[in-house]
N, C-alpha and C. Protein backbone atom coordinates (compact mmCIF):
# COMPACT_ATOMS: atom_id res chain seq x y z
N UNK A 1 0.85 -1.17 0.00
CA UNK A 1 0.00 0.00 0.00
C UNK A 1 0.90 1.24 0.00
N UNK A 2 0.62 2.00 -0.68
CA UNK A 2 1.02 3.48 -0.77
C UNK A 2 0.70 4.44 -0.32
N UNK A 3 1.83 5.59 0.94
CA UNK A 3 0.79 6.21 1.35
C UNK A 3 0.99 7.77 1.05
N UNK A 4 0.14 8.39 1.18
CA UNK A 4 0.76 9.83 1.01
C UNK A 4 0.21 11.02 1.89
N UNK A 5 -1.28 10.64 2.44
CA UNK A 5 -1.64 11.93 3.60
C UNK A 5 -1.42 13.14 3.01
N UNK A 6 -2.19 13.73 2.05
CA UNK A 6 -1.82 15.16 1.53
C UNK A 6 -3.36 15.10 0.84
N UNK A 7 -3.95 16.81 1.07
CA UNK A 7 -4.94 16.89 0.37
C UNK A 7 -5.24 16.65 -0.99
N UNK A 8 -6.02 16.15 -1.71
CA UNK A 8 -6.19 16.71 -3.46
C UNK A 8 -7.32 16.55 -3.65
N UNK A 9 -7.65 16.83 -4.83
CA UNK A 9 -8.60 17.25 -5.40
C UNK A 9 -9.65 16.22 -5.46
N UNK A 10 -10.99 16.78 -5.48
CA UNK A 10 -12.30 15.95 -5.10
C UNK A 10 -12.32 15.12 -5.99
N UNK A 11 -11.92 14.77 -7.18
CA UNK A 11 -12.47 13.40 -7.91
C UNK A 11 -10.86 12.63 -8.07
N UNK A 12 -10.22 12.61 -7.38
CA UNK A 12 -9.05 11.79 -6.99
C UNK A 12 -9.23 10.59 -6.56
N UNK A 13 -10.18 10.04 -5.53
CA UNK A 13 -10.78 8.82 -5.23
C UNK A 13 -11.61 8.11 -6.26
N UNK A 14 -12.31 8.78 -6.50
CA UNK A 14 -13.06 8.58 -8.17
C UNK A 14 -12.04 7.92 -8.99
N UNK A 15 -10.49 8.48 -9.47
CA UNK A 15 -10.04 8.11 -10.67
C UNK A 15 -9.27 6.99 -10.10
N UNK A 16 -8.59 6.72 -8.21
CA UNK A 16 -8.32 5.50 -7.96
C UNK A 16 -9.19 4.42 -8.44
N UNK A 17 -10.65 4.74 -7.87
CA UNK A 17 -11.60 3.08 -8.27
C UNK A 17 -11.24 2.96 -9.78
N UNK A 18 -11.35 3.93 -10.80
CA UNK A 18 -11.20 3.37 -12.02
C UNK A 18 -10.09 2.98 -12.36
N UNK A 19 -9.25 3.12 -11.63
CA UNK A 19 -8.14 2.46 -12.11
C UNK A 19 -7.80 0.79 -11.16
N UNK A 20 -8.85 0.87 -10.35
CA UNK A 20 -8.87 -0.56 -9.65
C UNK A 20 -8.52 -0.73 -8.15
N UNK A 21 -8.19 0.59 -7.73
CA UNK A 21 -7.43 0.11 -6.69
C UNK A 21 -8.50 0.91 -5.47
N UNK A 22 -8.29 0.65 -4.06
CA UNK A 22 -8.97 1.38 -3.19
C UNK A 22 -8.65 2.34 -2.46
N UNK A 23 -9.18 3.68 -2.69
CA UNK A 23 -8.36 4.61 -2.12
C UNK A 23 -9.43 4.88 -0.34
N UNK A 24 -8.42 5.12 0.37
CA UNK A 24 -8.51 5.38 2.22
C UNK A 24 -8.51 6.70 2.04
N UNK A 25 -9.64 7.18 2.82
CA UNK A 25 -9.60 8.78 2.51
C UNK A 25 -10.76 8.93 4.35
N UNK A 26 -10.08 10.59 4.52
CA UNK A 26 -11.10 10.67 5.49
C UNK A 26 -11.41 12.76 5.17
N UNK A 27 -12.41 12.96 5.53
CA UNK A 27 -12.56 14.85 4.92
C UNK A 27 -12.35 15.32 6.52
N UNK A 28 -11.84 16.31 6.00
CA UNK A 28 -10.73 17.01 7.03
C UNK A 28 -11.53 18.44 7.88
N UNK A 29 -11.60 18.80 9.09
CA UNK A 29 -12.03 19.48 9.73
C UNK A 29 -11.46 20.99 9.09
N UNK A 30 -12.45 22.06 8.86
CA UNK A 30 -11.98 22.85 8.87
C UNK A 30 -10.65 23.94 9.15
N UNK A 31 -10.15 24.08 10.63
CA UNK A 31 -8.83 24.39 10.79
C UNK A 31 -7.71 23.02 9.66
N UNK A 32 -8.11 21.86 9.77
CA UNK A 32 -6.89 21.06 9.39
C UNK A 32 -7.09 21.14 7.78
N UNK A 33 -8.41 21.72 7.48
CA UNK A 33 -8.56 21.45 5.58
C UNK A 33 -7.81 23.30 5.69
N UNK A 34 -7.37 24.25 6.52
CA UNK A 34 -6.90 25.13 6.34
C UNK A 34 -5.33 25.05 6.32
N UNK A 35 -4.88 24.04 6.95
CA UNK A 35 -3.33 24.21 6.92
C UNK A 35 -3.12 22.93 5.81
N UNK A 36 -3.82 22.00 5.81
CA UNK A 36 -3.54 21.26 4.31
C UNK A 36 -3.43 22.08 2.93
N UNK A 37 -4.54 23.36 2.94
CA UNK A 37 -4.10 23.93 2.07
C UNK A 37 -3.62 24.86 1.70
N UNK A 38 -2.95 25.45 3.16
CA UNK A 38 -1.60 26.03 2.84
C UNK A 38 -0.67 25.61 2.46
N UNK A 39 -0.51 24.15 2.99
CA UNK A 39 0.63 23.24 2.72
C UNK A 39 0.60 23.23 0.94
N UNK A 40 -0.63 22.95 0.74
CA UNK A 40 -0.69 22.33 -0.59
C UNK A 40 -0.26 23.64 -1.50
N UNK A 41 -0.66 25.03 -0.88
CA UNK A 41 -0.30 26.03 -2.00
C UNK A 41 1.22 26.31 -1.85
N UNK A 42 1.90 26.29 -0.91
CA UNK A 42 3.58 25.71 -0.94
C UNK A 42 3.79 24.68 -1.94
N UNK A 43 3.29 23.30 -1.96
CA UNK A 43 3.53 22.78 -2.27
C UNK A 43 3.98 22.88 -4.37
N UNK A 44 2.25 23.98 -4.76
CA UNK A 44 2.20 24.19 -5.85
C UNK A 44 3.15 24.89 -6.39
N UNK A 45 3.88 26.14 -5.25
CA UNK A 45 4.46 26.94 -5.59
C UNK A 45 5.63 26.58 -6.06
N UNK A 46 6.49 25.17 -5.45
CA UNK A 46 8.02 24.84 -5.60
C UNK A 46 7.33 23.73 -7.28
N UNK A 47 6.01 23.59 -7.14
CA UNK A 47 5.79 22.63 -8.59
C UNK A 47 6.07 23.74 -9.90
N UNK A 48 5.76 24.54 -9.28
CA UNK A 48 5.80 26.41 -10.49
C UNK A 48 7.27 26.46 -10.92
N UNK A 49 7.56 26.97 -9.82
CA UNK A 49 9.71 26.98 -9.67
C UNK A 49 10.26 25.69 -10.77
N UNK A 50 10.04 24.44 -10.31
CA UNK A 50 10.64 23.55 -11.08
C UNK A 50 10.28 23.48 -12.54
N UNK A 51 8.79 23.65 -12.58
CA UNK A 51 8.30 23.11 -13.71
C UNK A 51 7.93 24.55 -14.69
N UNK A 52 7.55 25.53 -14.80
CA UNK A 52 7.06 26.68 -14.71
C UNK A 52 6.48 26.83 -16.05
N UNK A 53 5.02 25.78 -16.02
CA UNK A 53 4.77 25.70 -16.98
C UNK A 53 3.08 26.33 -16.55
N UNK A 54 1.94 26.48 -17.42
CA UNK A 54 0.78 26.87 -17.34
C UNK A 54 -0.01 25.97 -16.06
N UNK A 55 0.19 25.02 -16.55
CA UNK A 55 -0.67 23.57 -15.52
C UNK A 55 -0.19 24.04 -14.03
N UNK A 56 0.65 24.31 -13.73
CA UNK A 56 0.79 24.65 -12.20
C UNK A 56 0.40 25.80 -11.82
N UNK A 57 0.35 26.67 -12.93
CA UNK A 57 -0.47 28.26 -12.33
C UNK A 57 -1.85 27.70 -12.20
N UNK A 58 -2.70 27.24 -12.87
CA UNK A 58 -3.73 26.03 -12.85
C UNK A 58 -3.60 26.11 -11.36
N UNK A 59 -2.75 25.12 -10.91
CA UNK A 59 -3.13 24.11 -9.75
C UNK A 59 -2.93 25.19 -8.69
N UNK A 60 -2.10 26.54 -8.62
CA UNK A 60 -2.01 27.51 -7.77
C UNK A 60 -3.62 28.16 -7.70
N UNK A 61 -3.69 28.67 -8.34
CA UNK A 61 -5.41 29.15 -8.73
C UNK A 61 -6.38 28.32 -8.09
N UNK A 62 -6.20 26.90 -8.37
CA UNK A 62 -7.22 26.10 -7.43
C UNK A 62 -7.18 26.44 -6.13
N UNK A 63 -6.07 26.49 -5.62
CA UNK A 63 -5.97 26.11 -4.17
C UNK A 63 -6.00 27.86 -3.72
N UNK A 64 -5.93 28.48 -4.21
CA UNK A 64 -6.42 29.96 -3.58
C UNK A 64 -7.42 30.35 -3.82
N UNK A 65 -8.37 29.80 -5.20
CA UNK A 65 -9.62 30.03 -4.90
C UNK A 65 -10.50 29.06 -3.71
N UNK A 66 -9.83 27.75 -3.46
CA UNK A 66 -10.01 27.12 -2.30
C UNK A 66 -9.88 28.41 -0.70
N UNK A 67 -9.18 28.70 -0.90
CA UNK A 67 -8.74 29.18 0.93
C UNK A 67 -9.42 30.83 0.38
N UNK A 68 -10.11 30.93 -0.70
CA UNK A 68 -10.75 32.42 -0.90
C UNK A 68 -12.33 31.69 -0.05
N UNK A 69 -12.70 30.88 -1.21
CA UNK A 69 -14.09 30.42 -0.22
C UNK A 69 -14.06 29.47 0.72
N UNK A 70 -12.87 29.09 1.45
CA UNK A 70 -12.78 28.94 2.89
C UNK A 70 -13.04 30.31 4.10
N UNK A 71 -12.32 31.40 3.57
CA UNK A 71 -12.20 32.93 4.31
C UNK A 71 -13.16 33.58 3.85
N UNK A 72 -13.91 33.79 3.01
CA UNK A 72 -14.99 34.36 2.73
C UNK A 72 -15.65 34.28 0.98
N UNK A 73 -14.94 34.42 0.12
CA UNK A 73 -16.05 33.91 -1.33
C UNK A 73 -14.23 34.68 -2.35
N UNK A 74 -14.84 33.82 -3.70
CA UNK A 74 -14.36 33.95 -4.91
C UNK A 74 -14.10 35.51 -5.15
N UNK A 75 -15.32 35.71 -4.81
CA UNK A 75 -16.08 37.05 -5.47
C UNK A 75 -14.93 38.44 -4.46
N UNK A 76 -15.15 38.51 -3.33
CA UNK A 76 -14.66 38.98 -2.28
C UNK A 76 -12.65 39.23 -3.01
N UNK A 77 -12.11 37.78 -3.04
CA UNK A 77 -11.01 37.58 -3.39
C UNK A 77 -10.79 38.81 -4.71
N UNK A 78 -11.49 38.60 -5.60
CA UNK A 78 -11.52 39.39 -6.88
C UNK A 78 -11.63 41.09 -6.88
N UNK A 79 -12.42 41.00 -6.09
CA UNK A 79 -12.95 42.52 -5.11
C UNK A 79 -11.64 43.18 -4.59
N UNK A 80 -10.70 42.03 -3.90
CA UNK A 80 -9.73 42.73 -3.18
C UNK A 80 -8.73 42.96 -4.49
N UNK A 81 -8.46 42.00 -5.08
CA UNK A 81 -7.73 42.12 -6.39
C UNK A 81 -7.39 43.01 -7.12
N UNK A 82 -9.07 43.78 -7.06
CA UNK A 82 -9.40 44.50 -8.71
C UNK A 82 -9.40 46.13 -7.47
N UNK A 83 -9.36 46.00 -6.29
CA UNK A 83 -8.52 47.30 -5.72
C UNK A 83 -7.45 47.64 -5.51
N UNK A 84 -6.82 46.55 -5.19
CA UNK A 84 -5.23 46.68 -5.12
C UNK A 84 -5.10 46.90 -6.72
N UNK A 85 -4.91 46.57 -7.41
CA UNK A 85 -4.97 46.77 -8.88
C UNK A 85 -5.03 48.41 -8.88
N UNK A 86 -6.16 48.49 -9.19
CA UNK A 86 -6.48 49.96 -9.35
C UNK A 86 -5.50 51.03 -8.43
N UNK A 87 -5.33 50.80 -7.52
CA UNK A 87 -4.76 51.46 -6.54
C UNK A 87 -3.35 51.52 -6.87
N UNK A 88 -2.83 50.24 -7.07
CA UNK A 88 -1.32 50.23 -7.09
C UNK A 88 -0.40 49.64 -8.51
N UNK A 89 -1.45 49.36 -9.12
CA UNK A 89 -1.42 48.60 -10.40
C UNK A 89 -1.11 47.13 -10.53
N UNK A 90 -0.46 46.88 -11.06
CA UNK A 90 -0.11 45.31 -11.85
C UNK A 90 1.58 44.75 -11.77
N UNK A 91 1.93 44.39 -12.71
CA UNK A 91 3.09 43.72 -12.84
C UNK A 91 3.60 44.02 -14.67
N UNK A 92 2.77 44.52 -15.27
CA UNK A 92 2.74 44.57 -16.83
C UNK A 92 3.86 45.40 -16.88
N UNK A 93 4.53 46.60 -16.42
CA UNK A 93 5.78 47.53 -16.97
C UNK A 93 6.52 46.52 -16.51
N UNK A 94 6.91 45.85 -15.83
CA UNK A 94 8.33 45.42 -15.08
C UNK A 94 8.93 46.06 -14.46
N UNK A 95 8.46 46.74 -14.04
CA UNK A 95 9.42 47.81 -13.02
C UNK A 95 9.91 47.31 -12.28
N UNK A 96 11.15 47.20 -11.68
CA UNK A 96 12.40 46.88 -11.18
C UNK A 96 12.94 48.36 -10.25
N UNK A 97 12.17 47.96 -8.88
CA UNK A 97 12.83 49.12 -7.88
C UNK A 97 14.13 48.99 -7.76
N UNK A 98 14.83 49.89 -7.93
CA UNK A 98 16.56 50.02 -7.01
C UNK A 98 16.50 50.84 -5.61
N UNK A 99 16.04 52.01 -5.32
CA UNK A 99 16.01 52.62 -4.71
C UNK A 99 15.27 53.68 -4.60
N UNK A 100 15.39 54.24 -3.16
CA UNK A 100 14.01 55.89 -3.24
C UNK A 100 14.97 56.72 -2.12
N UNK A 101 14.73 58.05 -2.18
CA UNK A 101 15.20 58.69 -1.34
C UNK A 101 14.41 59.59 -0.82
């Protein structure tokens, strides 16, 4: 048996049976489905670093729209987004601080 104890994604047990085998699963209490998926958005982040391909911005996105409607909604998350945005802008020039005086 193989083990691994790490959150994933809801039809993960689903694609064990089809593939034959039985997956052990138990759903996780709130505080502990909160630090699983912190863990897990660490986890995505060093998958980004190595791999730094589209599919892991994907899997980053999941797991923060996860801990958005854990803390309060999607919507909320986007809200805060699209002010900081406005307010302070983006990432599109590249600006590269050196210094301020």
């Amino acid at each position: 048996m193989k083990e691994y104890h790490k959150l994933v994604r809801d039809r993960i047990p689903d694609i064990i049976r089809q593939d034959g085998e039985t997956p052990h699963i138990r759903v996780l209490e709130e505080a502990e489905y909160r630090h699983h998926l912190e863990m897990k958005l660490d986890e995505e982040v060093k998958e980004y670093h190595t791999d730094k391909n589209v599919e892991e911005l994907a899997d980053i996105l999941e797991v923060v729209y996860a801990l958005a409607d854990l803390t309060g909604s999607r919507e909320a998350l986007l809200a805060a987004y699209q002010q900081k945005h406005d307010a302070r802008g983006g990432f599109e020039k590249r600006i590269f601080l050196i210094s301020k005086e």
